[in-house]
Protein backbone atom coordinates (compact mmCIF):
# COMPACT_ATOMS: atom_id res chain seq x y z
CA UNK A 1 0.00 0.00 0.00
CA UNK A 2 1.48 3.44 -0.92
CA UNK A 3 1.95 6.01 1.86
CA UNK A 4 2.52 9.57 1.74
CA UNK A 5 4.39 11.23 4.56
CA UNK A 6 2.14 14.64 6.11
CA UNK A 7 3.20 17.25 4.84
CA UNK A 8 2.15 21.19 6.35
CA UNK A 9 0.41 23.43 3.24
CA UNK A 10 1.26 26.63 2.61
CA UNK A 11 -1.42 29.21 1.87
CA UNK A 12 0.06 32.83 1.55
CA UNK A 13 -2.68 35.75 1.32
CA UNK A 14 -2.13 38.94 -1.26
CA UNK A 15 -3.33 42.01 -0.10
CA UNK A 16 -5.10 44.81 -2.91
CA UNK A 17 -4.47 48.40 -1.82
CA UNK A 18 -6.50 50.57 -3.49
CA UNK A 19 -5.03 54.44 -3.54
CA UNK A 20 -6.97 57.96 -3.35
CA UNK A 21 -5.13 60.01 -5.47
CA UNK A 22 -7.02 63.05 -4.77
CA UNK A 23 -5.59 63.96 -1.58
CA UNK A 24 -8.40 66.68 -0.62
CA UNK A 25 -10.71 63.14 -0.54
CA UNK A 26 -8.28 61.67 1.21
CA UNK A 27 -7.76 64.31 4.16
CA UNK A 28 -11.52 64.02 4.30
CA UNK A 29 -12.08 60.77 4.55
CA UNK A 30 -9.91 60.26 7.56
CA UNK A 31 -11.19 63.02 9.39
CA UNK A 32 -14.71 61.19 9.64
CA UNK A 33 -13.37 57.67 9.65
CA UNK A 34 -11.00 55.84 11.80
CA UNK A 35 -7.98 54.35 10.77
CA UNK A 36 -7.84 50.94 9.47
CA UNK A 37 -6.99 48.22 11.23
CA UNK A 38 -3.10 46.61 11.11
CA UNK A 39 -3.38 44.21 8.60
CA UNK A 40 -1.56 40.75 9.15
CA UNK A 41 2.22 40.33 7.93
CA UNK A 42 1.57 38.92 4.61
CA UNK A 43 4.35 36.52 3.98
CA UNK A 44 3.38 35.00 6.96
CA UNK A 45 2.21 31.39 6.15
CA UNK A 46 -0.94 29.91 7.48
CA UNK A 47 -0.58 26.50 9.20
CA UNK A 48 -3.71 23.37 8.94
CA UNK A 49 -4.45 21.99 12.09
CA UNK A 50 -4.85 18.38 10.31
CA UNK A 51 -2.73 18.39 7.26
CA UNK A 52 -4.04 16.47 3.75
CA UNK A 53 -2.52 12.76 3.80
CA UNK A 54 -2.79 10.08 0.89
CA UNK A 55 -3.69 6.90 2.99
CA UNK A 56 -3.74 4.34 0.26
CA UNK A 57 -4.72 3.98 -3.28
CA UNK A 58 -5.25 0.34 -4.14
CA UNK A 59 -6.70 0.94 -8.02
CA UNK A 60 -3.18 2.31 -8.92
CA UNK A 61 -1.09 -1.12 -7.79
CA UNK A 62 0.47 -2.76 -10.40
CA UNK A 63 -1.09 -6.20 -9.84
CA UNK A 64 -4.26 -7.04 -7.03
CA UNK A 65 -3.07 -8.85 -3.82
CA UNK A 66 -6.46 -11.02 -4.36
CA UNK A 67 -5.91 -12.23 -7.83
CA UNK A 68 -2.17 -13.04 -7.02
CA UNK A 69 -3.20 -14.94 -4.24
CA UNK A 70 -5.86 -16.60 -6.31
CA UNK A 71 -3.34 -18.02 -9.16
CA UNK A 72 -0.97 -19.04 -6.33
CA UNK A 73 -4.29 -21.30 -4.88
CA UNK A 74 -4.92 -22.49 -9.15
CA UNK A 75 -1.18 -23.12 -9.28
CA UNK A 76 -0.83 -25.03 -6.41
CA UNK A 77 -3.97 -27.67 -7.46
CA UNK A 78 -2.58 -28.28 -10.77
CA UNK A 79 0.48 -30.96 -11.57
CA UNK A 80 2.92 -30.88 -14.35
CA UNK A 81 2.43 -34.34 -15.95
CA UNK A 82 4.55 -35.94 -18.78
CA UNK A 83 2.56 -38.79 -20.88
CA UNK A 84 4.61 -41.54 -22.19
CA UNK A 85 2.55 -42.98 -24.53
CA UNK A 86 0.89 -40.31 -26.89
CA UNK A 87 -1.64 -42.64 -28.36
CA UNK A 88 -5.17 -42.86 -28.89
CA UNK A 89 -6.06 -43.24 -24.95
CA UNK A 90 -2.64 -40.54 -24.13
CA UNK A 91 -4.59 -38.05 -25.38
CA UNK A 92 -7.71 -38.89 -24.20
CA UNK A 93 -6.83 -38.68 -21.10
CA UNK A 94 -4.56 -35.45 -21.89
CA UNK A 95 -7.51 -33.25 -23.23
CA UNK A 96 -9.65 -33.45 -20.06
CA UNK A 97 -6.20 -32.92 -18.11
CA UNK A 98 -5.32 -29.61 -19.98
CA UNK A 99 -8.77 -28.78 -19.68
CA UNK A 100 -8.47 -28.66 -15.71
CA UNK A 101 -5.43 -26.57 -16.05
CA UNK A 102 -2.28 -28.67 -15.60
CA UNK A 103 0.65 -28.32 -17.60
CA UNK A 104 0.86 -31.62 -19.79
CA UNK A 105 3.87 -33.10 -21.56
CA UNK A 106 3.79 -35.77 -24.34
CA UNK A 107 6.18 -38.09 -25.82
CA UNK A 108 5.74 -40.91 -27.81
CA UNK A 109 7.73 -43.15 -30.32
CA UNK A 110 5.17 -41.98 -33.10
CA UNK A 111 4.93 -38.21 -33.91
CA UNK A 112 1.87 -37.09 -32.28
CA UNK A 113 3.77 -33.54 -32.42
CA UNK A 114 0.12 -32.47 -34.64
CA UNK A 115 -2.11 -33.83 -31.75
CA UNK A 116 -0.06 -32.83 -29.28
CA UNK A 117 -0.82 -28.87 -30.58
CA UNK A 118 -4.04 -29.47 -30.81
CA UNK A 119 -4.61 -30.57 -27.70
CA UNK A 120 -2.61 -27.71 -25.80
CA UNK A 121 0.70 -30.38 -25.17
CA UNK A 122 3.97 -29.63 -25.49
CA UNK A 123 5.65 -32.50 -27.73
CA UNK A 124 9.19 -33.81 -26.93
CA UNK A 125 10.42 -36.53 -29.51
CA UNK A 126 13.19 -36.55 -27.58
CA UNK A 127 13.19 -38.96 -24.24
CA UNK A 128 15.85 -36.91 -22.07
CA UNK A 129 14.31 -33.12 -23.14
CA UNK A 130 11.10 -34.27 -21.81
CA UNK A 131 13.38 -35.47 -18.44
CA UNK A 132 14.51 -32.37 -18.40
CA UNK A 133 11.61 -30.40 -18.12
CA UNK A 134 11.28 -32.24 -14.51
CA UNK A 135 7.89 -33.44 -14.84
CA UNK A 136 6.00 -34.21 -11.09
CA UNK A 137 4.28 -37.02 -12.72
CA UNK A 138 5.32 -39.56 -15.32
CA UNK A 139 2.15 -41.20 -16.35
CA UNK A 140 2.79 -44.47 -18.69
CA UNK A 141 -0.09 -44.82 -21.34
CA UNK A 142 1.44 -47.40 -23.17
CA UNK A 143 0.38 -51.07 -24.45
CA UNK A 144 0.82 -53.82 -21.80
CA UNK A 145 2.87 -55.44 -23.85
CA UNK A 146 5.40 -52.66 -24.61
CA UNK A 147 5.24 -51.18 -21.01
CA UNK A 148 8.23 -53.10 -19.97
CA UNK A 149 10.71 -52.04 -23.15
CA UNK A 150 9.32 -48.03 -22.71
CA UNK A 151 9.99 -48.17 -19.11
CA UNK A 152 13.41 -49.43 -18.93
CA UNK A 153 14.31 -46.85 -21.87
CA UNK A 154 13.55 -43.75 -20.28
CA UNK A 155 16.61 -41.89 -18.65
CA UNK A 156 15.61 -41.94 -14.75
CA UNK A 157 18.82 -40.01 -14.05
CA UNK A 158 17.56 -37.20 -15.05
CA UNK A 159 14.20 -37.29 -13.93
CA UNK A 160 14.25 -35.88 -9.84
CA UNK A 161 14.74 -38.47 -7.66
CA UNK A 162 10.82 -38.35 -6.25
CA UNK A 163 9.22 -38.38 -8.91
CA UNK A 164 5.66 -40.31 -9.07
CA UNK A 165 5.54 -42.81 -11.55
CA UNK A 166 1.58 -43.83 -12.23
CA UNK A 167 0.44 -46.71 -14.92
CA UNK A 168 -3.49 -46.96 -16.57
CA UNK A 169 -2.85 -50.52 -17.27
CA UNK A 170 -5.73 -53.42 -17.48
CA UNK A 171 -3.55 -55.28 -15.20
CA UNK A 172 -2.06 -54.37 -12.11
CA UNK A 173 -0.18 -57.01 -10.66
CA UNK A 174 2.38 -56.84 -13.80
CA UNK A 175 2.64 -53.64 -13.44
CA UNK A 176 2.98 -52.89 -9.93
CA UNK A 177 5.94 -55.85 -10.44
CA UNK A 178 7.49 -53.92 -13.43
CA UNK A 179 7.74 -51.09 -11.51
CA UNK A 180 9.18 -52.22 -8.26
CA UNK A 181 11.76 -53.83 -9.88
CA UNK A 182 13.34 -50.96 -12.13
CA UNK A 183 12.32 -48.03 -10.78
CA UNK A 184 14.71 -46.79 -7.84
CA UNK A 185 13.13 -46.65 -4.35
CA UNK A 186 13.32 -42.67 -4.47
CA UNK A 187 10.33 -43.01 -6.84
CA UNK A 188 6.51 -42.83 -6.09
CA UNK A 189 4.47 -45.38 -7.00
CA UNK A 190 0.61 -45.24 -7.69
CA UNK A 191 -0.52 -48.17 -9.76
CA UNK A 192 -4.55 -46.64 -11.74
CA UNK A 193 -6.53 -48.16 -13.37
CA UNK A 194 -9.63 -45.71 -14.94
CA UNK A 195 -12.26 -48.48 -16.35
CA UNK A 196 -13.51 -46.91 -18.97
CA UNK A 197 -12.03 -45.21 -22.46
CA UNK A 198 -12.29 -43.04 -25.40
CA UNK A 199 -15.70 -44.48 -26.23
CA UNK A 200 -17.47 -45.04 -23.01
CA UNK A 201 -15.98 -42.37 -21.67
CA UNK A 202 -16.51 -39.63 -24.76
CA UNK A 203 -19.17 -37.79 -23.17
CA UNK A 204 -18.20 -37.79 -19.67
CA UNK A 205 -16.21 -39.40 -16.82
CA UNK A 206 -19.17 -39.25 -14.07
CA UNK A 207 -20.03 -42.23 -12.37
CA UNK A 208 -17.48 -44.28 -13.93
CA UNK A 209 -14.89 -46.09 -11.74
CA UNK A 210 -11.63 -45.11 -11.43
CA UNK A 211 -9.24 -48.08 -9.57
CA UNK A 212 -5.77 -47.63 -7.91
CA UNK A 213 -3.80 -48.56 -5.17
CA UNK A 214 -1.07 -46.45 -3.72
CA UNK A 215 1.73 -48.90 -3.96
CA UNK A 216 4.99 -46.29 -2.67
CA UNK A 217 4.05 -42.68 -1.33
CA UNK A 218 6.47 -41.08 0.07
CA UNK A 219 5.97 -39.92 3.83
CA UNK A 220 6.87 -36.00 3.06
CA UNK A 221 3.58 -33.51 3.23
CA UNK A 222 4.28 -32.63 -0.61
CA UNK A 223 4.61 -36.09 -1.90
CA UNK A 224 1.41 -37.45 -0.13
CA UNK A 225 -0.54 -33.92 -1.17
CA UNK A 226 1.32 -34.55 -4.97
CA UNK A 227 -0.40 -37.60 -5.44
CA UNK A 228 -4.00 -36.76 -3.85
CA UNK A 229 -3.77 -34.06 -6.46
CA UNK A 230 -3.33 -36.68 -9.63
CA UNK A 231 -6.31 -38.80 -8.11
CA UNK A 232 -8.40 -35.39 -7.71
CA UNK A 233 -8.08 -35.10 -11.49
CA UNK A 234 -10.95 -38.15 -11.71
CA UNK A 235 -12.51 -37.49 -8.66
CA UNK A 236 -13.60 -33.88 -10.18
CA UNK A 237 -15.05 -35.38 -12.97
CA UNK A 238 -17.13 -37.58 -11.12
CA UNK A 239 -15.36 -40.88 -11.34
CA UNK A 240 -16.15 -43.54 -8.70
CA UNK A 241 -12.47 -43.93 -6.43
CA UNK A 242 -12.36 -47.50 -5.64
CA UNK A 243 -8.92 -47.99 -4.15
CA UNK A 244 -7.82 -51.92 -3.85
CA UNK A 245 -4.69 -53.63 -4.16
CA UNK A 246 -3.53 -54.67 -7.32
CA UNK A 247 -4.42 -58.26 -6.67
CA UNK A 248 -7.86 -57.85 -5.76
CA UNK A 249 -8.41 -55.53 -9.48
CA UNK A 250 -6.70 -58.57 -11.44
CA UNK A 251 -9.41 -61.07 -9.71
CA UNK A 252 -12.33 -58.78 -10.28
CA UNK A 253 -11.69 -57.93 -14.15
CA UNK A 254 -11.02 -61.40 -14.93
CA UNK A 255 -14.60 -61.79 -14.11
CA UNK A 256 -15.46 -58.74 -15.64
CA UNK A 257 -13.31 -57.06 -18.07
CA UNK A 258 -11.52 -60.46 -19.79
CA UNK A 259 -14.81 -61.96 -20.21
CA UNK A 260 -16.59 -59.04 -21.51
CA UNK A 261 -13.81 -58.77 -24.13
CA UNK A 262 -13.89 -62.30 -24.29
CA UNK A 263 -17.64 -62.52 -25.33
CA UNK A 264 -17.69 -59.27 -27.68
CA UNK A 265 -15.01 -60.78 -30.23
CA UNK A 266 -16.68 -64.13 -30.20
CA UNK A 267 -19.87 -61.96 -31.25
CA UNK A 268 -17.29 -60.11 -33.97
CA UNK A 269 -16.53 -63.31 -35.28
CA UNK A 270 -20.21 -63.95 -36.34
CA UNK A 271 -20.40 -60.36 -38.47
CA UNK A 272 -24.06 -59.45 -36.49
CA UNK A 273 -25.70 -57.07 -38.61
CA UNK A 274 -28.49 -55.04 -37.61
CA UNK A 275 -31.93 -55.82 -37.93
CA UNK A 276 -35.71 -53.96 -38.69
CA UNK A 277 -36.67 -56.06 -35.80
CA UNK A 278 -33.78 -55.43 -33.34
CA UNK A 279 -34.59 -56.30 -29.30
CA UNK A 280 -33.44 -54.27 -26.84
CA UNK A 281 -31.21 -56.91 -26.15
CA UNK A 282 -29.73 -57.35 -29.55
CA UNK A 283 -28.57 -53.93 -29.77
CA UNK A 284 -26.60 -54.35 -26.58
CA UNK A 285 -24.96 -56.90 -28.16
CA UNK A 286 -23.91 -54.54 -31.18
CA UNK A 287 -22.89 -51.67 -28.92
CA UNK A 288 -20.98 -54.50 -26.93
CA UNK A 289 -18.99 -55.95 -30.42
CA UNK A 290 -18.66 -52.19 -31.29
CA UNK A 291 -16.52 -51.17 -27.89
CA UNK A 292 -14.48 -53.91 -27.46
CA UNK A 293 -13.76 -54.22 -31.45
CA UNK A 294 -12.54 -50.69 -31.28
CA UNK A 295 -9.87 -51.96 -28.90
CA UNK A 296 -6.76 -53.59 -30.41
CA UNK A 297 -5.96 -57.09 -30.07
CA UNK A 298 -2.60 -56.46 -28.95
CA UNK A 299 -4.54 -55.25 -25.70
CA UNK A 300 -6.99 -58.30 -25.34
CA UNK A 301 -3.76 -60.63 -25.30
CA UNK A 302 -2.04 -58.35 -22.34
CA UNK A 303 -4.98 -58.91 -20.83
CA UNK A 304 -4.73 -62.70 -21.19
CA UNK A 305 -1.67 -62.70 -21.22
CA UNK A 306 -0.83 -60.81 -17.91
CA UNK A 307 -3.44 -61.48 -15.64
CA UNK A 308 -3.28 -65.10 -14.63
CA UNK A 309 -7.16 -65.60 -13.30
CA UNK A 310 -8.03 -65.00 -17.42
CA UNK A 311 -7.15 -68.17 -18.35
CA UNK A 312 -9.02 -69.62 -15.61
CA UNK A 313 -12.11 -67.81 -16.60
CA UNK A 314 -12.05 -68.78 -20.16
CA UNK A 315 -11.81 -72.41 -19.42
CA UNK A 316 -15.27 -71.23 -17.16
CA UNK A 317 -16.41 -69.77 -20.57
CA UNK A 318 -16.07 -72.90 -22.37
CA UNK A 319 -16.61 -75.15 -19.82
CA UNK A 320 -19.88 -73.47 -19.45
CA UNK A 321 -20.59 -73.35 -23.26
CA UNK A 322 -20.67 -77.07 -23.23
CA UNK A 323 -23.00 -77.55 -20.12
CA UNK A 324 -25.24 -75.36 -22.13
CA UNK A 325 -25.36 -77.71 -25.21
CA UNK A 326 -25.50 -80.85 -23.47
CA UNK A 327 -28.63 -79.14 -21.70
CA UNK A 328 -30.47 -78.48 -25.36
CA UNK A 329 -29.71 -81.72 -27.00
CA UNK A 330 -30.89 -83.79 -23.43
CA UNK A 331 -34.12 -81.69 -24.06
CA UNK A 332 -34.11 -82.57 -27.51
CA UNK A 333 -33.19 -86.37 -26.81
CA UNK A 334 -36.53 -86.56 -24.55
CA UNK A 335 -38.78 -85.31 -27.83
CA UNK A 336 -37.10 -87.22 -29.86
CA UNK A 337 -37.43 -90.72 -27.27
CA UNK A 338 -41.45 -89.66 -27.49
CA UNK A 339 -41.75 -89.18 -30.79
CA UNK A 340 -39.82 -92.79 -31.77
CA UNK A 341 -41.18 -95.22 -28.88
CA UNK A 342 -43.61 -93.59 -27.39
CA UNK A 343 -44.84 -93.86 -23.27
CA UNK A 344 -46.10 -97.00 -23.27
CA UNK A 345 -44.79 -100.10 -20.69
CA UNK A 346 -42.23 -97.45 -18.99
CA UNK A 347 -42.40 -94.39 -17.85
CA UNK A 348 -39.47 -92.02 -19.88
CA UNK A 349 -37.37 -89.32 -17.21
CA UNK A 350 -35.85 -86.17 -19.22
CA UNK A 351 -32.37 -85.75 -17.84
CA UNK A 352 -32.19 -83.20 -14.95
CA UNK A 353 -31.22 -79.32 -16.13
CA UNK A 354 -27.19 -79.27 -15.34
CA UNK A 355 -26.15 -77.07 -12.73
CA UNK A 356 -24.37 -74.10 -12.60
CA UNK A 357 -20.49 -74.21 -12.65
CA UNK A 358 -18.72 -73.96 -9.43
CA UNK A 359 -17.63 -71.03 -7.76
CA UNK A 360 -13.94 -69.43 -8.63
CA UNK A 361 -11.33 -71.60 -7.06
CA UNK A 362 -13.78 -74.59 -6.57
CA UNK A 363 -12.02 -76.65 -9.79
CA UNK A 364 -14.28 -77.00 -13.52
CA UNK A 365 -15.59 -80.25 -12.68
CA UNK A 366 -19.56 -80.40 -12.67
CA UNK A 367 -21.53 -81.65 -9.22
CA UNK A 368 -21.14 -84.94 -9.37
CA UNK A 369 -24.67 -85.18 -8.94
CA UNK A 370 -25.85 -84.19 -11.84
CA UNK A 371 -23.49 -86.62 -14.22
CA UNK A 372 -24.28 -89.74 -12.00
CA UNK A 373 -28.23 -88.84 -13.05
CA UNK A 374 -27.40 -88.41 -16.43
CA UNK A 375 -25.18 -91.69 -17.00
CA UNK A 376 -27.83 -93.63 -14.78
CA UNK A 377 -30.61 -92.51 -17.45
CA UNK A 378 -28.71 -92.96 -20.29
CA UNK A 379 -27.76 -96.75 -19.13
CA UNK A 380 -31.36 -96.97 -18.94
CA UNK A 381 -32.25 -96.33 -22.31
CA UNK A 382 -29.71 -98.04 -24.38
């Protein structure tokens, strides 16, 4: 605030004689009137009791104390975060991250330098110039299958030495594993997964989960607050936080992600065409062909490949295929059986319905139940 020192004002009073020349008017005037009173010393200066101050003038600062202060609160919410991995789902995560005003860096073994423009990025084809910008957050948006190669190239040297590494991965057992073992123990881990992409997620992020488990924080105030910052980037778009370990994820999207994929390019292998007649139902279907079709097949394999409850789960699938079609053709054995002998002299039982498969972790054998029935009726008909 700019002061003034008091200062004393000066205020010096002129004085306008007039002068009688006539000096016969003169002598007569002061014979009837007295003499004028002594008139005060004019150069002396007349003194203000409270002298004129300038107390503050706040409209003529260079810059407002408020808005400073409010950039310093923006500033201090947003992250500088370099994406390795400039793809299609880099830079769909990048646009809603420049939209909430954080500084984003891209690099990328493609040039995505046009995208990256686009979007508001700054592009480094370069590996150690994007180091060297000292990003807060390195956040890999790479293939599963390429993660570990990209990873092991970058030059950690020059990165600073608590930095927070964060994956999107499908599966988080790899790499929370990949990371462990070659990043140094300086380094943050936070191991993400957001369930849900450029096509579900197109129009918005709200209500959609958002997985992760905060493998290696740091115990310092600004590494703990760093990373609450990164996860507030989903949680202001309205993204449901689930935090789990990485274990627990891998178990609960081989139940649900694997076989979702699983089922869609099965579907995509029949070319389903739309219909004047489509059900409700049916046009689930195509949406579900159309989203996991748009993935690559590169990503359907890491997610095979990587997570090892998938290849339990498909031998579920199939397993479970098969109970279904022995189901249909017992049915259809029991029409048939009518149709050729009829019910007459014995009484003809249609095989029981098979029951569901076991539980996870229970073995792929059926109840034993149910096949003792079945061979029991069979030996009874031959």
């Amino acid at each position: 605030m700019l002061t003034i020192s008091p200062t004393t004002s000066k205020i010096t009073t002129t004085h306008h004689h007039h002068h009688l020349h006539h000096p016969h008017t003169y002598r007569h005037l002061t014979s009837h009137r007295p003499p004028p009173p002594p008139h005060p010393h004019p150069s002396k200066p007349l003194r203000l009791r409270r002298p004129f101050q300038i107390s503050a003038i706040d409209a003529a600062q260079p810059f407002d104390y408020e808005s400073k202060l409010s950039k310093q609160i923006s500033k201090s919410k947003t992250l500088k975060i370099a994406i390795v991995g400039f793809g299609n789902f880099g830079q769909f995560l990048a646009k809603t991250l420049v939209r909430q005003g954080h500084t984003v860096l891209a690099h990328s073994r493609s040039d995505y330098s046009a995208a990256a423009s686009d979007l508001g990025v700054a592009w480094y084809s370069n590996a150690d110039d994007l180091c060297e910008e000292h990003p807060e957050v390195i956040l890999l948006c790479t293939s599963i299958l390429s993660t570990d190669k990209v990873l092991r190239s970058l030059p950690l040297q020059r990165l600073k030495r608590s930095t927070l590494f964060v994956d999107v991965l499908s599966v988080k057992e790899f790499a929370k594993d990949l990371f462990i073992q070659i990043l140094p123990l300086e380094f943050d881990i936070l191991c993400t997964h957001p369930m849900f992409g450029p096509e579900s997620g197109k129009n918005s992020w709200k209500d959609l989960p958002f997985v992760y488990d905060k493998v290696r924080i740091g115990n310092d105030e600004s590494r703990v607050a760093r990373c609450e910052k990164f996860l507030d980037a989903f949680a202001r778009e309205g993204c449901v936080m689930k935090e789990m370990t990485c274990a627990e994820h891998d178990m609960h999207a081989a139940e649900s992600q694997f076989i979702t994929h699983t089922v869609g390019r099965i579907l995509e292998k029949l070319n389903l065409d739309s219909t004047p007649i489509n059900t409700k139902g049916y046009e689930r279907l195509l949406d579900l062909v159309e989203n996991t079709s748009s993935d690559s097949f590169e990503l359907y394999y890491g997610l095979f490949m990587y997570n090892k409850n998938a290849m339990e789960q498909l031998e579920r699938l199939d397993l479970a295929f098969e109970a279904l079609k022995k189901e249909l053709f017992g049915h259809l054995h029991d029409v048939l059986r009518k149709q050729l002998f009829g019910t007459r002299g014995r009484s003809l039982q249609r095989p029981p319905a098979l029951s569901k498969l076991p539980p996870n972790g229970n073995g792929l054998a059926l109840p034993t139940g149910s096949t003792e029935s079945e061979s029991k009726s069979d030996s009874a008909t031959s």
